[in-house]
N, C-alpha and C. Protein backbone atom coordinates (compact mmCIF):
# COMPACT_ATOMS: atom_id res chain seq x y z
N UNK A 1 102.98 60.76 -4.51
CA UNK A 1 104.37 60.47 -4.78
C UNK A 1 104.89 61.52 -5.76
N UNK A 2 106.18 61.89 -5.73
CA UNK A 2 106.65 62.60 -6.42
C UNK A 2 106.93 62.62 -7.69
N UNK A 3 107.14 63.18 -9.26
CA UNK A 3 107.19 62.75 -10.04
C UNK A 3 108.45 62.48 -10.25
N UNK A 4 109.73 62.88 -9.68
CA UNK A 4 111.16 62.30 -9.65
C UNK A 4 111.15 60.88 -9.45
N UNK A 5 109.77 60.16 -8.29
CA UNK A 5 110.04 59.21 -8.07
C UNK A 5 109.25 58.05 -9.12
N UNK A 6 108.31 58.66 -9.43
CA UNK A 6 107.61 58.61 -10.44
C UNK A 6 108.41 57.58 -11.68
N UNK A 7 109.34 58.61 -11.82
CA UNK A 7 110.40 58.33 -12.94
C UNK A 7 111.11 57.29 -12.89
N UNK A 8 111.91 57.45 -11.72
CA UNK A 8 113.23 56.49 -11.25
C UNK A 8 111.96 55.13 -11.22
N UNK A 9 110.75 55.09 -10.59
CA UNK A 9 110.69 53.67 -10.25
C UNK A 9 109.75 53.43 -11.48
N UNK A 10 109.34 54.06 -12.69
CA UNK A 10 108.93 53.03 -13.80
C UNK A 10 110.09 53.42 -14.47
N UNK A 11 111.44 53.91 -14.60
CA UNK A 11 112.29 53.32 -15.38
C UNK A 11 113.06 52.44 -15.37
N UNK A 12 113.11 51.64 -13.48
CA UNK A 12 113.65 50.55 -13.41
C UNK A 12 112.46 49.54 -13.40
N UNK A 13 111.31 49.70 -13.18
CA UNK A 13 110.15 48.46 -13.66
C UNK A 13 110.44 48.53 -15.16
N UNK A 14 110.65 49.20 -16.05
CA UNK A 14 111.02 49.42 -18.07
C UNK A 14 112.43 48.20 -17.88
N UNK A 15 113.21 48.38 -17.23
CA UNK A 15 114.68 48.02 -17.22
C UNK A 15 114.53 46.68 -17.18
N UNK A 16 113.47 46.29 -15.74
CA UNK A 16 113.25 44.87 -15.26
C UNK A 16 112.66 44.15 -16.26
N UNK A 17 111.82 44.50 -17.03
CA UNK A 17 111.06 44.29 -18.14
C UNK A 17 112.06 44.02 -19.45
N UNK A 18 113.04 44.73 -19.71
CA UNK A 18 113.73 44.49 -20.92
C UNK A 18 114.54 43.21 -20.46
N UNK A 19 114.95 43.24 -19.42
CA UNK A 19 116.19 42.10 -19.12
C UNK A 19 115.44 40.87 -19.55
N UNK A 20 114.27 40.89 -18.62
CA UNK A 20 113.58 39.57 -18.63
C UNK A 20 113.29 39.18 -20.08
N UNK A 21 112.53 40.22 -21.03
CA UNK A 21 112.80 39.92 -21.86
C UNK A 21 113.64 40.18 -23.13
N UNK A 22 115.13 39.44 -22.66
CA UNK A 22 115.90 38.99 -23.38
C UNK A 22 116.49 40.23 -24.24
N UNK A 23 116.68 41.69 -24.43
CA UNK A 23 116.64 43.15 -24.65
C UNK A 23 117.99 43.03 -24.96
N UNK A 24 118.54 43.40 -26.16
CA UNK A 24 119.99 43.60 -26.29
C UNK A 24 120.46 44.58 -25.15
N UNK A 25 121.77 44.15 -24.64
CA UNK A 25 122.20 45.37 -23.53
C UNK A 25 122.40 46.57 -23.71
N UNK A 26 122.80 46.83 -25.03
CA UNK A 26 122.77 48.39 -25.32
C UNK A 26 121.26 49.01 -25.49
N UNK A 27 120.53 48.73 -25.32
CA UNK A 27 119.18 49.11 -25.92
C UNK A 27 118.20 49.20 -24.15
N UNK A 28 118.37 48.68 -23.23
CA UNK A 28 118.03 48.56 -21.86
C UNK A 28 118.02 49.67 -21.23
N UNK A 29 118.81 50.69 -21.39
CA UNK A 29 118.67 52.11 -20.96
C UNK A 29 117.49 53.02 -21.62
N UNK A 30 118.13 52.77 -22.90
CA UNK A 30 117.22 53.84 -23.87
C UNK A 30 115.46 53.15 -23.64
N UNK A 31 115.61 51.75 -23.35
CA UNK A 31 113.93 51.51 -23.81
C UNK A 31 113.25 51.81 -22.07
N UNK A 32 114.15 52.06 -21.40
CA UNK A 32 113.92 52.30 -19.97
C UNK A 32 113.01 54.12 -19.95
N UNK A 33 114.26 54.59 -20.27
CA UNK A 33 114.01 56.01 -21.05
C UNK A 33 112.79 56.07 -21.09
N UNK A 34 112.27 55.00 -22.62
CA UNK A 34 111.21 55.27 -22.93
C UNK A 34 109.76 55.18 -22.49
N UNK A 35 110.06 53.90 -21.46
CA UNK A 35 108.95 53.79 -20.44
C UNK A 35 108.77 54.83 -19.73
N UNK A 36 109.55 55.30 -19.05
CA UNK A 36 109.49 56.44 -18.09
C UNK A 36 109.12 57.40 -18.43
N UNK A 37 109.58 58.01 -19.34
CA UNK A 37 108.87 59.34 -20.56
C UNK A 37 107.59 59.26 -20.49
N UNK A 38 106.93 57.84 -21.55
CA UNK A 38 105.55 56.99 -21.34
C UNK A 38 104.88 57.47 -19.87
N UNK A 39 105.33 57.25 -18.99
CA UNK A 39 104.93 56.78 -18.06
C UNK A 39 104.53 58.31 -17.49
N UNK A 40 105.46 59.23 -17.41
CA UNK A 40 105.18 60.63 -16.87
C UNK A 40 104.38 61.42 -17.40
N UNK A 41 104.31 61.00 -18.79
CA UNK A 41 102.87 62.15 -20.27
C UNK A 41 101.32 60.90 -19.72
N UNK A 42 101.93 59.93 -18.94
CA UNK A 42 100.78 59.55 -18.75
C UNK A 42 100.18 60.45 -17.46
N UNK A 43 101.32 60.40 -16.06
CA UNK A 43 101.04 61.08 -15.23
C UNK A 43 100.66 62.61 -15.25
N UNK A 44 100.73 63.10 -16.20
CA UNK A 44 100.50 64.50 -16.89
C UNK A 44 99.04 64.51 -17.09
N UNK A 45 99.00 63.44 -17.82
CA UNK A 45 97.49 63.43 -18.84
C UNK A 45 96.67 63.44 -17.55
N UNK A 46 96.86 62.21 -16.43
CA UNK A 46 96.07 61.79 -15.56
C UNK A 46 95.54 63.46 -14.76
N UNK A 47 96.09 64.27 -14.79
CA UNK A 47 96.40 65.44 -14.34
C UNK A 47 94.86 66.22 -14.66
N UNK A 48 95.36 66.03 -15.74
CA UNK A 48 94.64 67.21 -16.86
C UNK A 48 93.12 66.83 -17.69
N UNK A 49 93.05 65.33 -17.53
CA UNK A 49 91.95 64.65 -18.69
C UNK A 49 91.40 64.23 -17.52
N UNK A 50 90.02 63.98 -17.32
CA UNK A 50 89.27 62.93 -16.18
C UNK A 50 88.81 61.29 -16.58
N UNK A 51 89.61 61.18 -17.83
CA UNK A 51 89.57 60.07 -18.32
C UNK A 51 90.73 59.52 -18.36
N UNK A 52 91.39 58.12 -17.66
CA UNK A 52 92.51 57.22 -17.70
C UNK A 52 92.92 56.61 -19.21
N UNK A 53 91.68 56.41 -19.73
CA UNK A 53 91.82 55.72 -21.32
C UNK A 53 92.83 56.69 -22.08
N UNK A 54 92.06 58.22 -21.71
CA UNK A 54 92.58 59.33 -22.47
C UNK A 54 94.21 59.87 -22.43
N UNK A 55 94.27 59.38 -20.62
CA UNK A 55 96.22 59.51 -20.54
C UNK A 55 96.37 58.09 -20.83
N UNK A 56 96.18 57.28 -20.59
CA UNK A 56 97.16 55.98 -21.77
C UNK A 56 97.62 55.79 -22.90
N UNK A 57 96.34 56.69 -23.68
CA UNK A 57 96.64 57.47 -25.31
C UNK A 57 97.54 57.96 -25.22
N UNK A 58 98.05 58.65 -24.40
CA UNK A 58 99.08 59.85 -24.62
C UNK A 58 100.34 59.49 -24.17
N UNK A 59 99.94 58.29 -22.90
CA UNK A 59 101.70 57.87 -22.73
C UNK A 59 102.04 56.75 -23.53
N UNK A 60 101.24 56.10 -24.22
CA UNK A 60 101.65 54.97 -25.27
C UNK A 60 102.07 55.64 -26.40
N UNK A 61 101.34 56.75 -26.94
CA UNK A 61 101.75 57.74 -28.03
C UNK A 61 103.36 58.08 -27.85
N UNK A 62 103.33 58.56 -26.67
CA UNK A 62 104.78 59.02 -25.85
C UNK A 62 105.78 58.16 -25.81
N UNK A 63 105.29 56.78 -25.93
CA UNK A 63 106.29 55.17 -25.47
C UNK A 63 106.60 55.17 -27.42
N UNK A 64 105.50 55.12 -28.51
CA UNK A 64 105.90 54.69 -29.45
C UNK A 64 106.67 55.57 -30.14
N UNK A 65 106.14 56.76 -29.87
CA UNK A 65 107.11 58.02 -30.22
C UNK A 65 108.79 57.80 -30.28
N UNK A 66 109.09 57.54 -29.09
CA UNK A 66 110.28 57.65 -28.49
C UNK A 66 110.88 56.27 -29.18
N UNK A 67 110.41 55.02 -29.08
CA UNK A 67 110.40 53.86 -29.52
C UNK A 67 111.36 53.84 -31.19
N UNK A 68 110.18 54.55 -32.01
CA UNK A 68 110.56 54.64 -33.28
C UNK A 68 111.78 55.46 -33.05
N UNK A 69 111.79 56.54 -32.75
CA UNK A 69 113.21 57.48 -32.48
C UNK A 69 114.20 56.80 -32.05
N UNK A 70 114.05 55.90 -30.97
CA UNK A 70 115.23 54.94 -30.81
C UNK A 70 115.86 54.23 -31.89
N UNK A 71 114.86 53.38 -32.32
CA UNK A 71 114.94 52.28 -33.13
C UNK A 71 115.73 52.56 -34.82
N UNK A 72 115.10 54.13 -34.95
CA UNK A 72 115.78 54.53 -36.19
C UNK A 72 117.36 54.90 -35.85
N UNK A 73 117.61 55.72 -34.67
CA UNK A 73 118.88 55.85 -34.60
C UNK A 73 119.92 54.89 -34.15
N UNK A 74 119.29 53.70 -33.45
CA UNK A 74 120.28 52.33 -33.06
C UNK A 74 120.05 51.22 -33.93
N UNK A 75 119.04 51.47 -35.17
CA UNK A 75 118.94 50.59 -36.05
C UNK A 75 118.44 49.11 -35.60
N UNK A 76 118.48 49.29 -34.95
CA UNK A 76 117.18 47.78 -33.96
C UNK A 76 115.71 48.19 -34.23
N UNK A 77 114.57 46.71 -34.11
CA UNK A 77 113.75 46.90 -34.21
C UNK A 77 112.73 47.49 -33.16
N UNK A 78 111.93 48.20 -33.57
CA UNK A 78 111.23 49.17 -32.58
C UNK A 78 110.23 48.27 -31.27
N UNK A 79 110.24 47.00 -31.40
CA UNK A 79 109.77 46.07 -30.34
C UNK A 79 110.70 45.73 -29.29
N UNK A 80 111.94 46.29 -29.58
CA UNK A 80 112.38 46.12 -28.81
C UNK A 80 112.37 47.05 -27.20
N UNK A 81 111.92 48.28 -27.91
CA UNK A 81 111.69 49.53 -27.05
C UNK A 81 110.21 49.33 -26.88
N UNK A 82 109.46 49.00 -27.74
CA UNK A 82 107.55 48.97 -27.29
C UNK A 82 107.52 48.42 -26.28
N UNK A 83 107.73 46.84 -26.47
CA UNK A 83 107.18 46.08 -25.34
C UNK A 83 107.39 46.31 -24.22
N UNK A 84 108.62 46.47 -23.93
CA UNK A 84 108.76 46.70 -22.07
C UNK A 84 108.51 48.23 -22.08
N UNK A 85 108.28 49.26 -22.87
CA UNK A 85 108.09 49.99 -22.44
C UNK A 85 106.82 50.46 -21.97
N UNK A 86 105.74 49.86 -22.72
CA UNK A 86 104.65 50.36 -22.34
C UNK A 86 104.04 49.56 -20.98
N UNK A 87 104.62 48.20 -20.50
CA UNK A 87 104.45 47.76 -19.19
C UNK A 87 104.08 48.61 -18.32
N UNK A 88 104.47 49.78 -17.63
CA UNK A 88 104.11 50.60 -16.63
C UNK A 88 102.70 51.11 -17.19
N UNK A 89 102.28 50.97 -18.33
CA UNK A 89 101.17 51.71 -18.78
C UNK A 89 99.92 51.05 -18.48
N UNK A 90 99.93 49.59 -18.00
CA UNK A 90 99.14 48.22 -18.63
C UNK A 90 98.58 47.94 -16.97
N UNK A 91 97.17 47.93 -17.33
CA UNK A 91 96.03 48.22 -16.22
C UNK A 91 95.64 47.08 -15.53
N UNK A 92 97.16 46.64 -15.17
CA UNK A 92 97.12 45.11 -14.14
C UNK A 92 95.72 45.34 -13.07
N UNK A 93 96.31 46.65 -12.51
CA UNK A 93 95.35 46.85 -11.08
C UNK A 93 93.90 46.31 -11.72
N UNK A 94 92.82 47.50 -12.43
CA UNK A 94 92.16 47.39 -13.01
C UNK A 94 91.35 45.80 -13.32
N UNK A 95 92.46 45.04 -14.24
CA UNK A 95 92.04 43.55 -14.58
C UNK A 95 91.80 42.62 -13.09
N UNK A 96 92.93 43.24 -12.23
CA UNK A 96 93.19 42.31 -10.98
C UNK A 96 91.36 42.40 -9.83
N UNK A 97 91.07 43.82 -9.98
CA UNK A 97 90.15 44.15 -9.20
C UNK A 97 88.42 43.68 -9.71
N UNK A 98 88.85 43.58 -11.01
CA UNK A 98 87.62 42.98 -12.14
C UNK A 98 87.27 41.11 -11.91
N UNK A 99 88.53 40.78 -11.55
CA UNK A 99 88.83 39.75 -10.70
C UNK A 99 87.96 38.79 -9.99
N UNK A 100 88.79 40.46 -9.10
CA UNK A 100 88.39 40.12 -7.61
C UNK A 100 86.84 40.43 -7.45
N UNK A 101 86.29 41.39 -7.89
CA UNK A 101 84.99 41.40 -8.25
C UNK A 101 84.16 40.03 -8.35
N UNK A 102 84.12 39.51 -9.54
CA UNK A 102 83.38 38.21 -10.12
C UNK A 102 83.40 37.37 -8.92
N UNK A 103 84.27 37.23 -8.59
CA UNK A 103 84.70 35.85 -7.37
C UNK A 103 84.10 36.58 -6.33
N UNK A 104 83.97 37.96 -6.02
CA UNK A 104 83.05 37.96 -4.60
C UNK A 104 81.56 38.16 -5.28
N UNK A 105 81.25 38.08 -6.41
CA UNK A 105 79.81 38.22 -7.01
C UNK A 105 79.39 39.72 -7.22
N UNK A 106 80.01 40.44 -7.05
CA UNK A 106 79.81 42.26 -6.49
C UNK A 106 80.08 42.11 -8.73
N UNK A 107 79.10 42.00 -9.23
CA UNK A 107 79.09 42.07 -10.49
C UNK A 107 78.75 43.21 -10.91
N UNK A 108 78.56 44.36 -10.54
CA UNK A 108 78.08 46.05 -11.25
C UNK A 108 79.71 46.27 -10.80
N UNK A 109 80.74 46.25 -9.76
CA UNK A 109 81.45 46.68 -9.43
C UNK A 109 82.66 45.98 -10.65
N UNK A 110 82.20 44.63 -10.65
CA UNK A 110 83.53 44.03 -11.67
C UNK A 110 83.37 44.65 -13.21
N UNK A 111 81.85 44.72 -13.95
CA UNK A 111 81.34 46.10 -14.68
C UNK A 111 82.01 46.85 -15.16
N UNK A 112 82.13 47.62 -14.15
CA UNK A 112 82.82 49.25 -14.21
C UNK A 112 84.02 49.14 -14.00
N UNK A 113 84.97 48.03 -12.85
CA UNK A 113 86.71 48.19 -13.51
C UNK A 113 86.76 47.37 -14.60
N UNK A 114 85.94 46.34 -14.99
CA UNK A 114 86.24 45.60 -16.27
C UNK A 114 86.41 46.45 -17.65
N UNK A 115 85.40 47.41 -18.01
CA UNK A 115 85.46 48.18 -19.12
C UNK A 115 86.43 48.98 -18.64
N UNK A 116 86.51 49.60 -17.62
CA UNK A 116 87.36 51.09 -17.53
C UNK A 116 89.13 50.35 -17.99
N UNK A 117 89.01 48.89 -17.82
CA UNK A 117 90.86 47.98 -18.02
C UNK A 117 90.18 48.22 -19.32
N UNK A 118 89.77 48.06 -20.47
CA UNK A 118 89.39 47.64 -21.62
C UNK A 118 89.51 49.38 -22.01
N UNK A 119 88.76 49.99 -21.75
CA UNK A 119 89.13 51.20 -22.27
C UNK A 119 90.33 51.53 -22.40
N UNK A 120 91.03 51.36 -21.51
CA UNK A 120 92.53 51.57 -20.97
C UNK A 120 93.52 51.15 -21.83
N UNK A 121 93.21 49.61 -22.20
CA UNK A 121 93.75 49.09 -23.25
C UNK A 121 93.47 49.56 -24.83
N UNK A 122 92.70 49.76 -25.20
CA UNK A 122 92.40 50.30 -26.22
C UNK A 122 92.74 51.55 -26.51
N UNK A 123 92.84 52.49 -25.44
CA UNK A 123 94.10 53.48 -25.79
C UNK A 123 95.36 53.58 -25.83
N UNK A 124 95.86 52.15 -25.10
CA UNK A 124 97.47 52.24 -25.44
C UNK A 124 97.64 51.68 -26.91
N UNK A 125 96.70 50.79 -27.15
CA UNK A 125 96.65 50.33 -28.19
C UNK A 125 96.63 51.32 -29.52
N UNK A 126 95.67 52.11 -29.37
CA UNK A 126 95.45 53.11 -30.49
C UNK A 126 96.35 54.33 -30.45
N UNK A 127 96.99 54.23 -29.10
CA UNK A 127 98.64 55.34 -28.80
C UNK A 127 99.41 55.00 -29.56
N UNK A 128 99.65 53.33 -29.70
CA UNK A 128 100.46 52.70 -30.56
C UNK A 128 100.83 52.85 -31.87
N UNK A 129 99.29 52.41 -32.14
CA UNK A 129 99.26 52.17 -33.71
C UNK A 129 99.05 53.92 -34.20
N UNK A 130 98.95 54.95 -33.44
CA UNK A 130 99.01 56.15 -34.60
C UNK A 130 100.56 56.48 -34.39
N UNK A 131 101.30 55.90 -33.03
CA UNK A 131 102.84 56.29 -32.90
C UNK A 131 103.69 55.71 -34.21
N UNK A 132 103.48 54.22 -34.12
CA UNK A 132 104.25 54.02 -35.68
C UNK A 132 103.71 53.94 -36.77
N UNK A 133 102.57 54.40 -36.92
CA UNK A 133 101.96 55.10 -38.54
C UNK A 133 103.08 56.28 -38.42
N UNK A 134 102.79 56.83 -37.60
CA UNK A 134 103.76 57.77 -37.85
C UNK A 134 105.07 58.40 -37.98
N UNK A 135 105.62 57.07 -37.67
CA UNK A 135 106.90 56.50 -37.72
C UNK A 135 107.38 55.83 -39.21
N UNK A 136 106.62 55.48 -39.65
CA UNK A 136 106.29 54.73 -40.51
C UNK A 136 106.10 55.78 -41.86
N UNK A 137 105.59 56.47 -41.72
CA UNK A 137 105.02 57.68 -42.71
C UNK A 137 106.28 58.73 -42.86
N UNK A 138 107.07 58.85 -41.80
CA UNK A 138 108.45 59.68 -41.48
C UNK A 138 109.34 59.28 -42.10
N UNK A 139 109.58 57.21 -41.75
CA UNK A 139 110.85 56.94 -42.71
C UNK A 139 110.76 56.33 -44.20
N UNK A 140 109.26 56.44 -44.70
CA UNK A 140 108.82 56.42 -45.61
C UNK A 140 109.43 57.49 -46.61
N UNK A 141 109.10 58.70 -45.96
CA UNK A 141 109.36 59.77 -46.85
C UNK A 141 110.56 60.24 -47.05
N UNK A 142 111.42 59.72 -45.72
CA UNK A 142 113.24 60.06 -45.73
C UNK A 142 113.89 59.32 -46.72
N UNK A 143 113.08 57.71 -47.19
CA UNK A 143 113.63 56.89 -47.97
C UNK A 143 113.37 57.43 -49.10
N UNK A 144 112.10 57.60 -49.38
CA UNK A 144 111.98 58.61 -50.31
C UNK A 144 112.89 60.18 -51.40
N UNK A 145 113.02 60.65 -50.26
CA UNK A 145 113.64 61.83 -50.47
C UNK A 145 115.09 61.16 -50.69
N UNK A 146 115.87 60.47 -50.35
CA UNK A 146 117.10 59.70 -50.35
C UNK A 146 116.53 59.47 -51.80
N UNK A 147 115.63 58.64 -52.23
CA UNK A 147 116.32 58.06 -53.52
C UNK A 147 116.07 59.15 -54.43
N UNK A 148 115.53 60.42 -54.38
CA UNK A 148 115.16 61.73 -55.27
C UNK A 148 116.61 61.81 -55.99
N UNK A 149 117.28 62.13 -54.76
CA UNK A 149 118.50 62.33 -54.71
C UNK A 149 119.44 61.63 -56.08
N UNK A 150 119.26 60.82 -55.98
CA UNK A 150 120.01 59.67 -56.55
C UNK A 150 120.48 59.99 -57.96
């Protein structure tokens, strides 16, 4: 598939995701944005790394990145852009097939997608948490420098 399409269809799965949950309307585009962004540094990574864990790092990095950047300039909180954004990132297939595994007994096979969802998760996770450390460390120091001022 193309990466134009790529785009268009996890920024309306980001969109579907904010509505449902409850997403101020001005903020539904931009956190769409941000999935999709997410979603393409993932398709990049997938490219370039032979590890999936390793592009989830990079499009969750990419989702919180953008997230905090939102959030500082529309002054909303940055969950509002995380959550639905990193949805396209989140290794339904993976869990679903780990599943389906156990229940047909094929247990080396449920194994290997079980950790590879767990790996997966643990890099969006750790995409996360260094995206708003670093977010965090940024408007730390702007507040900072603001009160120098003073």
């Amino acid at each position: 598939m193309s990466y134009l399409l790529q785009f268009v269809f996890s920024y309306i799965s980001t969109i579907g995701f904010a509505v449902m949950f409850n997403a101020p309307s001005k903020s539904i585009y931009k956190t769409g944005l941000a999935g999709a962004i997410g979603w393409m540094c993932y398709m990049c990574a997938v490219a370039q790394f032979p590890n999936k864990a390793t592009a989830s790092f990079i499009g969750a990095l990419a989702v919180g990145l953008m997230s905090e950047w939102f959030a500082v300039n529309t002054r909303r909180p940055v969950t509002i852009y995380v959550i639905p954004g990193i949805i396209p990132l989140v290794p339904g297939f993976g869990l679903y097939y780990t599943i389906l595994s156990i229940i047909q007994k094929d247990y080396v096979r449920a194994a290997n997608t079980g950790f590879e969802a767990i790996f997966i998760a643990v890099g969006i996770a750790l995409g996360l948490i260094l995206a708003l450390q670093i977010g965090k460390g940024i408007r730390t120091s702007y507040i900072h420098r603001l009160s120098l001022r003073r």
